[in-house]
Protein backbone atom coordinates (compact mmCIF):
# COMPACT_ATOMS: atom_id res chain seq x y z
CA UNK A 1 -71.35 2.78 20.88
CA UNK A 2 -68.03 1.06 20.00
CA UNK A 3 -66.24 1.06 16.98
CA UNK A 4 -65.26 -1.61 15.40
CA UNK A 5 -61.75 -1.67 13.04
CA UNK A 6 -61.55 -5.27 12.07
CA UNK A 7 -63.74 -3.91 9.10
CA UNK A 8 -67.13 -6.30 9.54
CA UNK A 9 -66.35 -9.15 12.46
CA UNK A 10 -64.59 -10.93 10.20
CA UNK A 11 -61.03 -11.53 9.20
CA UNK A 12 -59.67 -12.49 5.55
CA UNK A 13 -56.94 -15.19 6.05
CA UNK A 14 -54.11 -15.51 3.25
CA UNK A 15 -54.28 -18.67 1.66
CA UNK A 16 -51.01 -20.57 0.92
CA UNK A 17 -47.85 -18.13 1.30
CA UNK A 18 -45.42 -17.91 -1.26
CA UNK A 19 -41.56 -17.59 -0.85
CA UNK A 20 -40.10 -14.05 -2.47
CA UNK A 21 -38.33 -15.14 -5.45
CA UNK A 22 -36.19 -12.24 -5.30
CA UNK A 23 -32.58 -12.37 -4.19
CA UNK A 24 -31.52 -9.61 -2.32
CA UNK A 25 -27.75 -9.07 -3.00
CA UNK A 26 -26.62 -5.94 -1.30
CA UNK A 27 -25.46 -7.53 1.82
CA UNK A 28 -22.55 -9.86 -0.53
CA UNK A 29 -21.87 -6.48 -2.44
CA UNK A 30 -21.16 -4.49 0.88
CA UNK A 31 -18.95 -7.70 2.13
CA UNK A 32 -17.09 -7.79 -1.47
CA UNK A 33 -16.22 -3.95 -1.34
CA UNK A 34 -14.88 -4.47 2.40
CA UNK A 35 -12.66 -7.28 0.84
CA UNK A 36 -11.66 -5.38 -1.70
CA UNK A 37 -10.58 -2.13 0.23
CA UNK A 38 -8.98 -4.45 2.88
CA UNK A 39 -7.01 -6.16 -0.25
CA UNK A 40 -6.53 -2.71 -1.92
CA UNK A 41 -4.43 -1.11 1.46
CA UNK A 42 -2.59 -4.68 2.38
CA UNK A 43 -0.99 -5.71 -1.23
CA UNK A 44 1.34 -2.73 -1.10
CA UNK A 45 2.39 -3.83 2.31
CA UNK A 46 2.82 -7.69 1.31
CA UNK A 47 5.73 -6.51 -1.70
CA UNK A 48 7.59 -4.44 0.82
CA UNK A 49 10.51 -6.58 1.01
CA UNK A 50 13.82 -5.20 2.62
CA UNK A 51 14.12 -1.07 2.17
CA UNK A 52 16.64 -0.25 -0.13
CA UNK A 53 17.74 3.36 -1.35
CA UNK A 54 18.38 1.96 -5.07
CA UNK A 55 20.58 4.59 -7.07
CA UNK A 56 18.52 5.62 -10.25
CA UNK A 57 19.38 5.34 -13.42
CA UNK A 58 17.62 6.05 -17.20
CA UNK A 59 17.62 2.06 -17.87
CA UNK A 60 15.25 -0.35 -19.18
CA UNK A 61 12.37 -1.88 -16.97
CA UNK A 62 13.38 -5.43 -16.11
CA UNK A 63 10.88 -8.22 -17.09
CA UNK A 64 10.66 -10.99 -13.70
CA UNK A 65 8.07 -13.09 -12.74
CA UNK A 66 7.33 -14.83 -9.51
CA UNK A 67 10.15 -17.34 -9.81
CA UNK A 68 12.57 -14.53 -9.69
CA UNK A 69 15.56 -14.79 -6.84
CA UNK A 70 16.12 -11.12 -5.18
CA UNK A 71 19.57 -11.11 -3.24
CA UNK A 72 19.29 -7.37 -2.09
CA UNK A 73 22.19 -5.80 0.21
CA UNK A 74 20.70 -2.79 2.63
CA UNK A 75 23.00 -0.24 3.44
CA UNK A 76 24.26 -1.30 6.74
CA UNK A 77 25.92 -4.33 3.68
CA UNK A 78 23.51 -7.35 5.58
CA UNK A 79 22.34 -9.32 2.71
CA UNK A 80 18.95 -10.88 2.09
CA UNK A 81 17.80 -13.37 -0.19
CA UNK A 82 14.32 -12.62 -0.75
CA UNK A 83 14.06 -11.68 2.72
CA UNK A 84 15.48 -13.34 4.77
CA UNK A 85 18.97 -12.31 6.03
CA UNK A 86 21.63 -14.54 5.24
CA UNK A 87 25.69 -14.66 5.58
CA UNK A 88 27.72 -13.85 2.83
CA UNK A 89 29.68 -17.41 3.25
CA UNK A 90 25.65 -19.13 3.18
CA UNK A 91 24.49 -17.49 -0.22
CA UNK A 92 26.42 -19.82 -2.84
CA UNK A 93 25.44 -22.82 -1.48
CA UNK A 94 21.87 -21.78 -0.73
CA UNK A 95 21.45 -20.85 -4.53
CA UNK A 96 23.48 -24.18 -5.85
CA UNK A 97 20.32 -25.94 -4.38
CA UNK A 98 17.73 -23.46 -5.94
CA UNK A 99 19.92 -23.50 -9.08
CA UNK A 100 19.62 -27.38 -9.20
CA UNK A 101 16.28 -27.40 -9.21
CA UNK A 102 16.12 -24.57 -11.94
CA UNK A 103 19.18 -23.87 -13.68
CA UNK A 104 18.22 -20.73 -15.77
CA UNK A 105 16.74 -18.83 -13.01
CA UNK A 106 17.46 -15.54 -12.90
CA UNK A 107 18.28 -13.18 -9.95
CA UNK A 108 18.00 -9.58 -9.27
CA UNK A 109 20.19 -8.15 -7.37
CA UNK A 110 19.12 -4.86 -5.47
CA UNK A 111 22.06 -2.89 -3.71
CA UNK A 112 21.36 0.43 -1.60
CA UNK A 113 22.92 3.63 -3.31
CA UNK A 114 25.47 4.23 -0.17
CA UNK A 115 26.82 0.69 0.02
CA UNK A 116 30.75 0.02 -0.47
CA UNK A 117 30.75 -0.88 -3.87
CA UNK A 118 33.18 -4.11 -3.04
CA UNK A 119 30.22 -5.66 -0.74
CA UNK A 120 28.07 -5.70 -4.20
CA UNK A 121 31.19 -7.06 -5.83
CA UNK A 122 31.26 -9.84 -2.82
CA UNK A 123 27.80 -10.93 -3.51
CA UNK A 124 28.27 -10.84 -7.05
CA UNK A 125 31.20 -13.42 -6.98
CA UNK A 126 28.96 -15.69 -4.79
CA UNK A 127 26.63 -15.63 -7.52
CA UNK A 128 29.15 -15.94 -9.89
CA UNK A 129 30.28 -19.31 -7.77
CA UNK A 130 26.75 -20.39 -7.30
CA UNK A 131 26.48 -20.71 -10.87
CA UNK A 132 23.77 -18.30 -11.88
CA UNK A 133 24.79 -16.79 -15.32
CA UNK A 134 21.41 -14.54 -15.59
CA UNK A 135 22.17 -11.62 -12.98
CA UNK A 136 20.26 -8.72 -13.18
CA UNK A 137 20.97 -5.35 -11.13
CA UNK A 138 18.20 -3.13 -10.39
CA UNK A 139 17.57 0.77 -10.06
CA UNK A 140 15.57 2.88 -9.86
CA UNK A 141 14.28 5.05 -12.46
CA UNK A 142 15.87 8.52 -12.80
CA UNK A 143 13.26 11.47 -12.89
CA UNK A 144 12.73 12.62 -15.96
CA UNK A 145 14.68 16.37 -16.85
CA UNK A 146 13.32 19.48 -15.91
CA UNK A 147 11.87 21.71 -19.08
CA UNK A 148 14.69 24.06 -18.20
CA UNK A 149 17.57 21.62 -18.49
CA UNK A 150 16.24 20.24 -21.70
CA UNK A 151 15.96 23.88 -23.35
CA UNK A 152 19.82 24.78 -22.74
CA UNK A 153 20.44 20.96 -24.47
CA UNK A 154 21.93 21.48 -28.18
């Protein structure tokens, strides 16, 4: 009267197991695009640097690599090299040492558009002093015209 499901009173055994061979990937593809996203929202942050309202102008992009010195005066006229804030009486001799070290580096210097234009002059004499030949001042670019303007042109 009972039934029996082990199919027969007796069981098949496996024989020797052997390992998958496959490897499964997804779980380093889900950790890669978490890296990636977390990368993707945190480099814009890392270039931040001090916030400066540059004034914009229709010049040339600037070609700068990593080496590149950035003295940059915010518009309350404290001025940062790289960025850390410095004094204006600390700049030359900070950059005599850089300079020693590498003599044709170049600096950009970043100014905010409602600064007194005889702080930039300041900083640019300190340069000057420092002995940095290769100054570079940076803007913004200017948007470009409106159709309208560029139709009343002659």
């Amino acid at each position: 009267m009972g039934a029996s499901l082990g199919g027969g009173g007796h069981r098949r055994q496996r024989r020797g197991f052997r390992p998958m061979a496959e490897i499964n990937v997804t779980p380093m593809v889900d950790v890669m695009l978490v890296l990636l996203v977390i990368f993707m929202i945190t480099a814009p942050l890392l270039s931040s640097g001090v916030p400066v309202d540059l004034p914009k102008t229709n010049a040339g992009a600037l070609k700068g690599d990593e080496n590149t010195l950035t003295v940059v005066v915010d518009a309350k006229g404290r001025i940062f090299l790289q960025e850390s804030e410095i004094q204006l009486e600390d700049l030359a001799p900070r950059l005599q040492r850089v300079a020693s070290l590498k003599p044709d580096n170049r600096i950009f210097v970043k100014a905010d558009t409602g600064i007194n234009y005889g702080r930039v002059m300041e900083v640019m004499g300190q340069l000057n002093a420092a002995g940095f030949p290769h100054v570079a001042l940076v803007t913004q670019p200017a948007p470009p015209p409106s159709p309208a303007l560029r139709k009343g042109a002659p």
